[in-house]
Every structure is written in C-alpha cells, then in structure tokens.
PDB file of N, CA and C in Angstrom:
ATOM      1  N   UNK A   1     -18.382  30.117   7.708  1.00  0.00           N
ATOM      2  CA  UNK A   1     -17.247  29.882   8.578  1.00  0.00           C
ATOM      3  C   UNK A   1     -16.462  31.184   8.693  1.00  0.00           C
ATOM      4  N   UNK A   2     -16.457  31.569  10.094  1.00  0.00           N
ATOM      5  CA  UNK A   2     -15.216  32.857   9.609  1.00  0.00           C
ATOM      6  C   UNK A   2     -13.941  32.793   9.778  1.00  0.00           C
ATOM      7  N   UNK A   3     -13.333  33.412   9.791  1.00  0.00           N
ATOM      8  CA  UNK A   3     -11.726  33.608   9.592  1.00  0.00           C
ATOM      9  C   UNK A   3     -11.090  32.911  10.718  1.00  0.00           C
ATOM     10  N   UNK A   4     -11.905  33.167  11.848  1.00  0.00           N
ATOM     11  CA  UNK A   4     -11.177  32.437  13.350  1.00  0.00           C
ATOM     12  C   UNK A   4     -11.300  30.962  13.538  1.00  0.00           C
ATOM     13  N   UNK A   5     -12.702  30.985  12.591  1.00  0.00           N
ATOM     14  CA  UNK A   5     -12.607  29.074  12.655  1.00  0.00           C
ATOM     15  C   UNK A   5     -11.862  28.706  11.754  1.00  0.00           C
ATOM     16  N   UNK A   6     -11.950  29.033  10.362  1.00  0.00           N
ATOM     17  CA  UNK A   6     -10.750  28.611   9.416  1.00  0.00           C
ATOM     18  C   UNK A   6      -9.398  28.365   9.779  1.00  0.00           C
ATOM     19  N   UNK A   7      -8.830  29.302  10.593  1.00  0.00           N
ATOM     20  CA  UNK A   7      -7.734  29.414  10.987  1.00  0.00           C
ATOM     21  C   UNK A   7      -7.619  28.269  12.055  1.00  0.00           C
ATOM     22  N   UNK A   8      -8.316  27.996  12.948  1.00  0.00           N
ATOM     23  CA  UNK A   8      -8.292  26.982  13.771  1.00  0.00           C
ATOM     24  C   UNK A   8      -8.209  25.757  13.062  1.00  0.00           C
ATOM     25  N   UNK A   9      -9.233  25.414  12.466  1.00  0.00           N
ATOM     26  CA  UNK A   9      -8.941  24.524  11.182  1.00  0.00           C
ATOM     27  C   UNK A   9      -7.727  24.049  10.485  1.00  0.00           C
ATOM     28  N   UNK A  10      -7.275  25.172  10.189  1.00  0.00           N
ATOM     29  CA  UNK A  10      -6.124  25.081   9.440  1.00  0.00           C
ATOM     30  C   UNK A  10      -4.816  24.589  10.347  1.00  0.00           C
ATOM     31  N   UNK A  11      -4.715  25.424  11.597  1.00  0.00           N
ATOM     32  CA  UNK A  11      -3.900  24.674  12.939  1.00  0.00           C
ATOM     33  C   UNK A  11      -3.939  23.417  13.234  1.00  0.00           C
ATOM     34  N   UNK A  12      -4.972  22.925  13.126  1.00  0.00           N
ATOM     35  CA  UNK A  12      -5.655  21.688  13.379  1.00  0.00           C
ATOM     36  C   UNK A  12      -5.164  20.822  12.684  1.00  0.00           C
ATOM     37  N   UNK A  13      -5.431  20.811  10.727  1.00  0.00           N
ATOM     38  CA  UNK A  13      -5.067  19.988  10.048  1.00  0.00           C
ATOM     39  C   UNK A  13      -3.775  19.985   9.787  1.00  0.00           C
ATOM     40  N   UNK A  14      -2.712  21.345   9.760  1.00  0.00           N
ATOM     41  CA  UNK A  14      -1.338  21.064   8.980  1.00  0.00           C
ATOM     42  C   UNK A  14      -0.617  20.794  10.401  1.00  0.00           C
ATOM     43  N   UNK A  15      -1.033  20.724  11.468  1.00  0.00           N
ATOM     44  CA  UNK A  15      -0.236  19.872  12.785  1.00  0.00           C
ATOM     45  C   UNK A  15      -0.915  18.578  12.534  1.00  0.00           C
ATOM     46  N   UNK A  16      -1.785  17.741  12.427  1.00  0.00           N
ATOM     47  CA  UNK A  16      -1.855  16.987  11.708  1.00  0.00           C
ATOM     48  C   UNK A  16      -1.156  15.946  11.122  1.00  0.00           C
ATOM     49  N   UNK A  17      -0.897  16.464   9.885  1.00  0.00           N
ATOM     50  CA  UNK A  17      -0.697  16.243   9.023  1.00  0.00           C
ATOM     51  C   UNK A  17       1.328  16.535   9.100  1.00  0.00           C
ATOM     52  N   UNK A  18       2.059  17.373   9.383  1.00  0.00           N
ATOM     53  CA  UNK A  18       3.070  17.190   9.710  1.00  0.00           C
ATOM     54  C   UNK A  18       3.517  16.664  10.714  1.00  0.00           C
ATOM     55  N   UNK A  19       2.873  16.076  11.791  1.00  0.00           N
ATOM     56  CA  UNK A  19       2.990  15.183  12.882  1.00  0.00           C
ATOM     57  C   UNK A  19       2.877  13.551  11.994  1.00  0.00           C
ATOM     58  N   UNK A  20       2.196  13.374  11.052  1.00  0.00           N
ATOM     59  CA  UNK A  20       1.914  12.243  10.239  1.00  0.00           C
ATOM     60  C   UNK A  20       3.339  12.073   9.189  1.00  0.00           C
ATOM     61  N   UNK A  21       3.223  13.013   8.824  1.00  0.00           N
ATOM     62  CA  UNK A  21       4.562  13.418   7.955  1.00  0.00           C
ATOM     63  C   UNK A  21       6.178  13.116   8.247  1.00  0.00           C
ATOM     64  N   UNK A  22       6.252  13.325   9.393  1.00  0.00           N
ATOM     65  CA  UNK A  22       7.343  13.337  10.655  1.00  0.00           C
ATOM     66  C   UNK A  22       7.947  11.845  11.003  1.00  0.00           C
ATOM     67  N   UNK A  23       6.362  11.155  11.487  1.00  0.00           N
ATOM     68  CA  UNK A  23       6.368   9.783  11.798  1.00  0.00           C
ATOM     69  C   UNK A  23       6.640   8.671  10.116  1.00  0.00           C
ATOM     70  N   UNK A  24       6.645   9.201   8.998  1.00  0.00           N
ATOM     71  CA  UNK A  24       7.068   8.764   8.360  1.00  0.00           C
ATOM     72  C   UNK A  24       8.477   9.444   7.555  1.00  0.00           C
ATOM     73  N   UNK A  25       8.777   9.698   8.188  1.00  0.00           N
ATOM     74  CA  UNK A  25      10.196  10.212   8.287  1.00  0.00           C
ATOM     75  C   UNK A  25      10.287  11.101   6.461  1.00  0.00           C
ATOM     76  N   UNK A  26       9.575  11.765   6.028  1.00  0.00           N
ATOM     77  CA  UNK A  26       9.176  12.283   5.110  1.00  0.00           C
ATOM     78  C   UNK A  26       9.983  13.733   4.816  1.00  0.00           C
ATOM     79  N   UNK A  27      10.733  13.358   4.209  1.00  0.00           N
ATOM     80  CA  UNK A  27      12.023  15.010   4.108  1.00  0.00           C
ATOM     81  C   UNK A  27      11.423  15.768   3.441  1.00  0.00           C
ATOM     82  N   UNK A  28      12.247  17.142   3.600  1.00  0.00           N
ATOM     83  CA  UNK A  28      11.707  18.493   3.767  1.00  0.00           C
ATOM     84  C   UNK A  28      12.508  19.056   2.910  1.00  0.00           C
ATOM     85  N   UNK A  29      12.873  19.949   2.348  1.00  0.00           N
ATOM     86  CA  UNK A  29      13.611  20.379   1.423  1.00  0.00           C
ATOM     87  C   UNK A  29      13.661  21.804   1.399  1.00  0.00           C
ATOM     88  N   UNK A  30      14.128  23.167   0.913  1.00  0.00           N
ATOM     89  CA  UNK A  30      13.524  24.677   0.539  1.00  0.00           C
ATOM     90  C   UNK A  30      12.691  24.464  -0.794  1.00  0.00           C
ATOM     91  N   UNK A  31      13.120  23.794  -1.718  1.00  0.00           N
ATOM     92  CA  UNK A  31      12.000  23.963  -2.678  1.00  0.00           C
ATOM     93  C   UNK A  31      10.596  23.325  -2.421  1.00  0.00           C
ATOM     94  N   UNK A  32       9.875  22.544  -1.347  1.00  0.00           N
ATOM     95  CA  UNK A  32       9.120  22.593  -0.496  1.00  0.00           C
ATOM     96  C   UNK A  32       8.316  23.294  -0.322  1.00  0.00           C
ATOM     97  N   UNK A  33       8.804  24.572   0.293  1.00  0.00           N
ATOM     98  CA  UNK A  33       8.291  25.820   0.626  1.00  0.00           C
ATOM     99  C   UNK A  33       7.821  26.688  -0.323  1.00  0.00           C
ATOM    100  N   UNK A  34       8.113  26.563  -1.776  1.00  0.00           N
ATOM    101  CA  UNK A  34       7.662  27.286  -2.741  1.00  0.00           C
ATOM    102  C   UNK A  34       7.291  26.442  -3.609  1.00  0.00           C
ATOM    103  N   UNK A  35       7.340  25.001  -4.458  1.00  0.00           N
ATOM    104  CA  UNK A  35       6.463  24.273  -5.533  1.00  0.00           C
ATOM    105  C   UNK A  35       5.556  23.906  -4.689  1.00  0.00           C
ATOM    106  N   UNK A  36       5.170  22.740  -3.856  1.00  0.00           N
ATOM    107  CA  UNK A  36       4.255  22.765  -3.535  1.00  0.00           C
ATOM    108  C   UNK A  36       2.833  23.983  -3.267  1.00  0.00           C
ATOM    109  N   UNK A  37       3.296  25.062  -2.565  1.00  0.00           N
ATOM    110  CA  UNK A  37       2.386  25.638  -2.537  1.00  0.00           C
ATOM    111  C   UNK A  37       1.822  26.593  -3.688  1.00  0.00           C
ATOM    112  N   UNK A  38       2.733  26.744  -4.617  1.00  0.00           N
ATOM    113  CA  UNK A  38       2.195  27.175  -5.915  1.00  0.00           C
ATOM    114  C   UNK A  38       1.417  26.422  -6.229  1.00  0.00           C
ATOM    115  N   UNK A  39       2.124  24.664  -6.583  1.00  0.00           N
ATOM    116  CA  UNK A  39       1.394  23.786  -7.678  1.00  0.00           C
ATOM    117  C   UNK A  39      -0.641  23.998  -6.930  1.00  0.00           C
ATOM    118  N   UNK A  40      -0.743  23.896  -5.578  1.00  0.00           N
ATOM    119  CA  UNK A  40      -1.645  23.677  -4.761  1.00  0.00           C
ATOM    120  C   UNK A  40      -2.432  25.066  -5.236  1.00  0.00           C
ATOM    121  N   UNK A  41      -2.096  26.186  -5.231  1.00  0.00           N
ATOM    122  CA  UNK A  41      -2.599  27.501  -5.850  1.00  0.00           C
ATOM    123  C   UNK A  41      -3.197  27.484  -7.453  1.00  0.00           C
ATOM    124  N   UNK A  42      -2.168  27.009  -7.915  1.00  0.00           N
ATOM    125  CA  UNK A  42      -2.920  27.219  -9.213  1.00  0.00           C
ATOM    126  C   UNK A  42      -3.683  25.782  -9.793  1.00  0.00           C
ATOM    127  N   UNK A  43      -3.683  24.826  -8.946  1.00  0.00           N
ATOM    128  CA  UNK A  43      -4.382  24.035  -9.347  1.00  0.00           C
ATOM    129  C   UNK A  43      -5.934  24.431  -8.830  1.00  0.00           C
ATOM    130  N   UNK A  44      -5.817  25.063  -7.501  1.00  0.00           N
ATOM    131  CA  UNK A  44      -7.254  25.309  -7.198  1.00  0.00           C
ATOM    132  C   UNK A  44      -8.001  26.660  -7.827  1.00  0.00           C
ATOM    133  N   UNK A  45      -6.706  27.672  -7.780  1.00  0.00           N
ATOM    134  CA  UNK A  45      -7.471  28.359  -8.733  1.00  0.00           C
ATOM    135  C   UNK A  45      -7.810  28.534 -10.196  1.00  0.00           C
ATOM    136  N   UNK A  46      -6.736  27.689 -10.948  1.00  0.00           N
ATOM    137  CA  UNK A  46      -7.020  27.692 -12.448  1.00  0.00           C
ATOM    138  C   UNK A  46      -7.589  26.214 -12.658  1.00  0.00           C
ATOM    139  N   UNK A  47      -6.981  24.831 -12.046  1.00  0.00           N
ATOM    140  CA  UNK A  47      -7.744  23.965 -12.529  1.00  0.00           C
ATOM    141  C   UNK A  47      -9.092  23.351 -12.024  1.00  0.00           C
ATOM    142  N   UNK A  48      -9.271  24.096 -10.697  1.00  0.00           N
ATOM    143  CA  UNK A  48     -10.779  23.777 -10.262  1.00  0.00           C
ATOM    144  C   UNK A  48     -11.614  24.777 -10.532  1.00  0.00           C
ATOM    145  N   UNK A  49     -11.516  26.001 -11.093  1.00  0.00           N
ATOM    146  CA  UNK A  49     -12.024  27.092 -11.266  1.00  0.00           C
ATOM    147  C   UNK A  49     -12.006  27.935 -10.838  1.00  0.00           C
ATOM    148  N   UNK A  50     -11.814  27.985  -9.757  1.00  0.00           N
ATOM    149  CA  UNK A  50     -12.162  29.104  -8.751  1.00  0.00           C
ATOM    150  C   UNK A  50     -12.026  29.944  -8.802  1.00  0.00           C
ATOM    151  N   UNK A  51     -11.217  30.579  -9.942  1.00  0.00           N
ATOM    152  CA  UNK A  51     -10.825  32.090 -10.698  1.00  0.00           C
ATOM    153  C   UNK A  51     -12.621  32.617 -11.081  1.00  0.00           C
ATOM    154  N   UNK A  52     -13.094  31.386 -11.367  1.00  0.00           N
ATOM    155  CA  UNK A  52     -14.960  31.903 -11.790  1.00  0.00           C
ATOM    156  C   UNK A  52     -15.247  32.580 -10.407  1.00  0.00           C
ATOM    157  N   UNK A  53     -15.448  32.593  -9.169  1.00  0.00           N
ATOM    158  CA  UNK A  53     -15.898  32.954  -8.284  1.00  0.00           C
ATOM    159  C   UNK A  53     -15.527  34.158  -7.429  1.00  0.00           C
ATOM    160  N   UNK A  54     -14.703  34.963  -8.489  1.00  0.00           N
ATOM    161  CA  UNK A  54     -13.811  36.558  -8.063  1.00  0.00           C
ATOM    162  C   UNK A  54     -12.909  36.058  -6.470  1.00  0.00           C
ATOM    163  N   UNK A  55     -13.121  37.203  -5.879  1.00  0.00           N
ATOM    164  CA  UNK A  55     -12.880  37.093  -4.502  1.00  0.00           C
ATOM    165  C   UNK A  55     -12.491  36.056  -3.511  1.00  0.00           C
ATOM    166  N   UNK A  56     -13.762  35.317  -3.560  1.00  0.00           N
ATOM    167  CA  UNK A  56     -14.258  34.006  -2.821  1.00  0.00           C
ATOM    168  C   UNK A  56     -13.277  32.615  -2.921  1.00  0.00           C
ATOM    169  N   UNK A  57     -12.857  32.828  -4.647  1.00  0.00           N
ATOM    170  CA  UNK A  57     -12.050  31.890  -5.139  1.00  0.00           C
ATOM    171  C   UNK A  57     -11.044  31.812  -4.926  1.00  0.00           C
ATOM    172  N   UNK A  58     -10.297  33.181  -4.876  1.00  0.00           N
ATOM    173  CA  UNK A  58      -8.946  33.460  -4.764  1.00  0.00           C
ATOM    174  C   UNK A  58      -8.480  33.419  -3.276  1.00  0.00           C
ATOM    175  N   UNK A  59      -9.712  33.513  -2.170  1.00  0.00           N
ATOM    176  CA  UNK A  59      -9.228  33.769  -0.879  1.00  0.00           C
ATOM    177  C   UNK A  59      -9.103  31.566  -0.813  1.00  0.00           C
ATOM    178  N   UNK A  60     -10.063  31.502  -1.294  1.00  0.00           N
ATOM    179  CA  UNK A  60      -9.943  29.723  -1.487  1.00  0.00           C
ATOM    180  C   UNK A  60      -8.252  29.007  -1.800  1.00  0.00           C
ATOM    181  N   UNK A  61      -7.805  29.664  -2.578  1.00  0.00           N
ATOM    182  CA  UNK A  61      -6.694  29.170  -3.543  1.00  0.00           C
ATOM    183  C   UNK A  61      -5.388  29.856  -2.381  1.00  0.00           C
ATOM    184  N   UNK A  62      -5.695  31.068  -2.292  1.00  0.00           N
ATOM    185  CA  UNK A  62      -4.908  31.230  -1.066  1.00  0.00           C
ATOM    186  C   UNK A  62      -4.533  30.392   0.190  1.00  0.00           C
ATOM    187  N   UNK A  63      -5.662  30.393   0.616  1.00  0.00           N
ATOM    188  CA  UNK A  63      -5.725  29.668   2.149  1.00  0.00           C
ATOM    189  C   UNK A  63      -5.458  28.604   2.149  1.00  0.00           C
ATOM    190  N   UNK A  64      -5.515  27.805   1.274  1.00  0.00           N
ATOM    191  CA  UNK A  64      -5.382  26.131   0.372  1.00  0.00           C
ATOM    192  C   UNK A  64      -3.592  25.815   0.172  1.00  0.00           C
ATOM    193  N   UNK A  65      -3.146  26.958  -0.541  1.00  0.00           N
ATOM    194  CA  UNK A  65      -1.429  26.955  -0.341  1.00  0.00           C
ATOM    195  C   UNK A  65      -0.920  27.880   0.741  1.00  0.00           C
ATOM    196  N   UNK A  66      -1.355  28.216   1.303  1.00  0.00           N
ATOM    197  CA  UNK A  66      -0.717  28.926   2.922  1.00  0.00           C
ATOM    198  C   UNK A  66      -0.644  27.656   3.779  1.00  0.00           C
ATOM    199  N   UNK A  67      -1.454  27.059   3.328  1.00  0.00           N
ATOM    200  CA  UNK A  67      -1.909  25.724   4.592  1.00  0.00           C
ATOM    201  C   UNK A  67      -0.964  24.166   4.075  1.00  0.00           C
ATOM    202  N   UNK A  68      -0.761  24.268   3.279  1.00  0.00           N
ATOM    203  CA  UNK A  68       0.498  23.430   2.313  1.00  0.00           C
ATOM    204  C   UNK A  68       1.891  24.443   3.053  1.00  0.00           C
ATOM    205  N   UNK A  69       2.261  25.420   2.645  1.00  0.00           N
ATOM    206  CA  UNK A  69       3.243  25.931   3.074  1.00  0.00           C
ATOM    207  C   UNK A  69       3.456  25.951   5.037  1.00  0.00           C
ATOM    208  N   UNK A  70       2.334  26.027   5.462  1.00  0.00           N
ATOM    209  CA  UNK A  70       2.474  26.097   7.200  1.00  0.00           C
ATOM    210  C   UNK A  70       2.710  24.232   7.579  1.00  0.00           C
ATOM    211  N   UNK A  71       2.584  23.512   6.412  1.00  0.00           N
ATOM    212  CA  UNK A  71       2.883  22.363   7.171  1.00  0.00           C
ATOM    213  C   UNK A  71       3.963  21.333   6.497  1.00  0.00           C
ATOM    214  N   UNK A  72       4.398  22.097   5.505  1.00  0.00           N
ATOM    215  CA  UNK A  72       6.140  21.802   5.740  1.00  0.00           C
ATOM    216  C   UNK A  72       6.858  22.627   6.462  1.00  0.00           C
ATOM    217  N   UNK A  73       6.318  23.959   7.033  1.00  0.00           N
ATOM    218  CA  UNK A  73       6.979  24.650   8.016  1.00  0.00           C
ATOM    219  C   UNK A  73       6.797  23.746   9.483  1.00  0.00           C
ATOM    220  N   UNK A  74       5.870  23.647   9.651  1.00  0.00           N
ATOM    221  CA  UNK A  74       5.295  22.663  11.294  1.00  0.00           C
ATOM    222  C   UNK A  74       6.831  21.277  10.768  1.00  0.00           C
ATOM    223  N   UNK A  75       6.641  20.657   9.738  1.00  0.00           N
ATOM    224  CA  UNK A  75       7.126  19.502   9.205  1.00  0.00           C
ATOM    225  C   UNK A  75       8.987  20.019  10.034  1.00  0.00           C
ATOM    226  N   UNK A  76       9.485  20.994   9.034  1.00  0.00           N
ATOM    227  CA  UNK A  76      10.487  21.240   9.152  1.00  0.00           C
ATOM    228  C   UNK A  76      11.055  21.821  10.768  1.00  0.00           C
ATOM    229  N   UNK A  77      10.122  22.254  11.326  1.00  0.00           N
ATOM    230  CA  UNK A  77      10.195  22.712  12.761  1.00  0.00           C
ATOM    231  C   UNK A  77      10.536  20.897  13.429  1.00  0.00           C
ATOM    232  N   UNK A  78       9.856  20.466  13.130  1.00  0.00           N
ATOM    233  CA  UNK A  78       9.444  18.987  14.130  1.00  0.00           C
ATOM    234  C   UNK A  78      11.229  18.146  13.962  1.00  0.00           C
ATOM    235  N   UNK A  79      11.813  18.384  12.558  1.00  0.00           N
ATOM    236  CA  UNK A  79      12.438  17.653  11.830  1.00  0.00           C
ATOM    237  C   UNK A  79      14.215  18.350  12.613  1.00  0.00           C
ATOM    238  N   UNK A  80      13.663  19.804  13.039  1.00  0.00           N
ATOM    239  CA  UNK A  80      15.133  20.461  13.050  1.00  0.00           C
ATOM    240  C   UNK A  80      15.132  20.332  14.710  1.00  0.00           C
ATOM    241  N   UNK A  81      14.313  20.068  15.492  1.00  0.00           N
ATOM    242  CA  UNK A  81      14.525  19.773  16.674  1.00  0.00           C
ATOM    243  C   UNK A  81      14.165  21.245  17.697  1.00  0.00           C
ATOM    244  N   UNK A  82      13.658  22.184  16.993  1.00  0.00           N
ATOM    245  CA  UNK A  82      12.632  23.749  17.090  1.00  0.00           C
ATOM    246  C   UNK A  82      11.311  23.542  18.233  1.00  0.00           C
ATOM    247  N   UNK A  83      11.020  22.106  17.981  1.00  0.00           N
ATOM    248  CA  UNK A  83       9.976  21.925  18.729  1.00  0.00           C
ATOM    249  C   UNK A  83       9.909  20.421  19.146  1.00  0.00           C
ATOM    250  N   UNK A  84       9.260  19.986  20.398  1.00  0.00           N
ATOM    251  CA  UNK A  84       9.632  18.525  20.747  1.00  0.00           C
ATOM    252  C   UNK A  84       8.076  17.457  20.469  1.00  0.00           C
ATOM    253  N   UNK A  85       7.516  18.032  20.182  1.00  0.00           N
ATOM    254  CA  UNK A  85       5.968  17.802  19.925  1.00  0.00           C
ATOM    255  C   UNK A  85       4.439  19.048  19.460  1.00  0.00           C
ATOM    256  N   UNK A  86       4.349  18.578  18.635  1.00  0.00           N
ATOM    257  CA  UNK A  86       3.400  19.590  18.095  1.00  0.00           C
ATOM    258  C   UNK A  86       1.757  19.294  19.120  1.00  0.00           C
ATOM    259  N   UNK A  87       1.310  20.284  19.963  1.00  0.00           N
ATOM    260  CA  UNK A  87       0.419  19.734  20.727  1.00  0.00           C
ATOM    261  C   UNK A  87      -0.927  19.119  19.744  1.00  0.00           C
ATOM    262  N   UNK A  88      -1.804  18.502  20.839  1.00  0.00           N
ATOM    263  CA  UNK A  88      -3.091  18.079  19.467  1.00  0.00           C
ATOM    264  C   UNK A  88      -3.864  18.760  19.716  1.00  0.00           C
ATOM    265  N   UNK A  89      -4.339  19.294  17.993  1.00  0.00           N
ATOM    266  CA  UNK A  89      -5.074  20.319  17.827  1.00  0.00           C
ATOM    267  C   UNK A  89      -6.554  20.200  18.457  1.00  0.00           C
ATOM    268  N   UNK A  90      -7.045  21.469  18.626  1.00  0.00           N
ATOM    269  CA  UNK A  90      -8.059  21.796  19.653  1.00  0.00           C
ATOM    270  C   UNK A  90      -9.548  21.462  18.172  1.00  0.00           C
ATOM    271  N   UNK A  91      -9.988  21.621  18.115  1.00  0.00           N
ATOM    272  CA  UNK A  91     -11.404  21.803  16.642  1.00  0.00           C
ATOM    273  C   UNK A  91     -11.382  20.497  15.689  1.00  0.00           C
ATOM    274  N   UNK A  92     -11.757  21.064  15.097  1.00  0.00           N
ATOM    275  CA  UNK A  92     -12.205  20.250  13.579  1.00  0.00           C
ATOM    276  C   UNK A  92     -10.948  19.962  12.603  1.00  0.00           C
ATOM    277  N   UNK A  93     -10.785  18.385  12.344  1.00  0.00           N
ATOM    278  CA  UNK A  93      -9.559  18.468  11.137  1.00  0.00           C
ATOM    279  C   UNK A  93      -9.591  18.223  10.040  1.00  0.00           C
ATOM    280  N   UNK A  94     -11.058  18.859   9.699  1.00  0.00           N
ATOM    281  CA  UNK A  94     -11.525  19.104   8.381  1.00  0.00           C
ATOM    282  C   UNK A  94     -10.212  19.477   7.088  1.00  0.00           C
ATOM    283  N   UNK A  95     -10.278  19.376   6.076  1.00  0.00           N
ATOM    284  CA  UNK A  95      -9.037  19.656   5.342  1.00  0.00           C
ATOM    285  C   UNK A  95      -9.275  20.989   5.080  1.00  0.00           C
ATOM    286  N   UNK A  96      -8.052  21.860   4.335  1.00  0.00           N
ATOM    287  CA  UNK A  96      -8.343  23.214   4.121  1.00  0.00           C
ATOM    288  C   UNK A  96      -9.051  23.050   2.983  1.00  0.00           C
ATOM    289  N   UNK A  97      -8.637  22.140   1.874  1.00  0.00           N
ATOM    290  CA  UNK A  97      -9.291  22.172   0.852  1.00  0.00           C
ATOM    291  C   UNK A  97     -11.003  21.796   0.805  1.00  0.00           C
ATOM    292  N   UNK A  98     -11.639  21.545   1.872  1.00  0.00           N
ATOM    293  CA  UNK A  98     -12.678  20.826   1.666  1.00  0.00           C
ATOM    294  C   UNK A  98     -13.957  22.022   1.901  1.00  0.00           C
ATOM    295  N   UNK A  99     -13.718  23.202   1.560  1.00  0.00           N
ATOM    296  CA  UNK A  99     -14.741  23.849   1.771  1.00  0.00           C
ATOM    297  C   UNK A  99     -15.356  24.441   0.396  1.00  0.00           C
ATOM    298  N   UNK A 100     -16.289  25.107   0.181  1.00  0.00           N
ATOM    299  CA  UNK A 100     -16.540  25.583  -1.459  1.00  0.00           C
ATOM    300  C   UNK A 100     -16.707  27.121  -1.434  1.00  0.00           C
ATOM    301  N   UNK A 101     -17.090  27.778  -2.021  1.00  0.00           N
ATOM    302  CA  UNK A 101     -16.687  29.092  -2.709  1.00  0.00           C
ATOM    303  C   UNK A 101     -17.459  30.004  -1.809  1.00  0.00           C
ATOM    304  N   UNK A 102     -18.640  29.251  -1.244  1.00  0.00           N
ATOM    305  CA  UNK A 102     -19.706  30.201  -1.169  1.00  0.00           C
ATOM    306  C   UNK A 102     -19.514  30.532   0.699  1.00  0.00           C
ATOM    307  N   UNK A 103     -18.259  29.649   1.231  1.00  0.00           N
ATOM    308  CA  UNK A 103     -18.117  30.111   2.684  1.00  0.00           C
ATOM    309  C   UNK A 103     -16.685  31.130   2.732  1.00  0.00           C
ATOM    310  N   UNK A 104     -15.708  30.824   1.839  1.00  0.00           N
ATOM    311  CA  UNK A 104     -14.414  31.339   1.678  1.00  0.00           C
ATOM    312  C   UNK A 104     -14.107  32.612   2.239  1.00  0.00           C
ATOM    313  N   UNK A 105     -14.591  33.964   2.535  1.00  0.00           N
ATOM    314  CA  UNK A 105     -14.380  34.754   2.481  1.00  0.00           C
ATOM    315  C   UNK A 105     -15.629  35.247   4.057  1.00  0.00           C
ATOM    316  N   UNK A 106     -15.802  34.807   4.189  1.00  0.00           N
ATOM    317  CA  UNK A 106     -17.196  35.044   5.455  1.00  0.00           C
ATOM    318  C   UNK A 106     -16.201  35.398   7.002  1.00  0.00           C
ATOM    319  N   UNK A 107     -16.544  36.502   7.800  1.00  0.00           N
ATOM    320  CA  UNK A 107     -15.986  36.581   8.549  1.00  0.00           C
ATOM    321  C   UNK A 107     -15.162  37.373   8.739  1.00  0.00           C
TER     322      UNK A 107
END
C-alpha cells in the first residue's frame, strides 16, 4: 500500500468515524488530542510489538495515533460549527489499525 492510499484510507476512516462520533453526541475535550493518541502509540508499538519490526513498526504506531488524533480533530471541527458536514469519503474504510508490518512503510 503506499503512502497515497494510506492516506486516503485514513481520510476515509477518521471522517467516518467522527461523523459517527458527532451523531452520538460524543464530547471532545484538549486532553483528547494528546492521551488518546499516545495511549494508541504505545500500545501498538510496545504492547503489540511493533518496536520488533524497526522502521515498519514505528511508521505503524505512528500512523495508528495520527489517525486517532485527525479524528477528534474532524470530531471537534464538526462539534464547533468549522464545518457543516464532513463529505463521504471517496476509497476504502478499512481501519488504520488493520494493516501489518510488512506493508507500513511501502511507497
């Protein structure tokens, strides 16, 4: 997968998913923006391993809490009245997390 589909992907699922979020009237907070996407980081990279897989792992653990953080941002956009509808995403709404080590970094 390379970087341009990931990224589409990732558009895809955290509009999504903060459009889902929204409709359940699901508050937003600033600490939001920083526990979640840690806890999401180091769980994928220290408690799923992915620290074993150098590079590959870490771009994993990355992209995994960027994509947590872009959708309490989408969330908080929808919530502050920034935007009136998040359009529907174009691709695949595969999760970010659902890919493995050996595509992570391709592209």
């Amino acid at each position: 997968m390379t970087l341009r589909e990931r990224f589409a992907t990732l558009n895809a699922t955290t509009s999504a998913t903060a459009k889902e979020w929204a409709r359940q009237n699901k508050p937003v907070k600033s600490r939001h923006f920083i526990f979640p996407p840690l806890g999401t980081f180091f769980s994928i990279y220290l408690g799923k391993g992915e620290w074993r897989h150098g590079m590959n792992g870490l771009t994993i653990a990355l992209f995994d809490s960027y994509a947590v953080l872009v959708t309490y941002a989408k969330l908080w956009e929808i919530q502050n009245g920034l935007i009136d509808e998040i359009p529907e995403p174009q691709g695949s709404a595969s999760t970010p997390s659902s890919h493995s080590h050996s595509d992570a970094a391709s592209g």
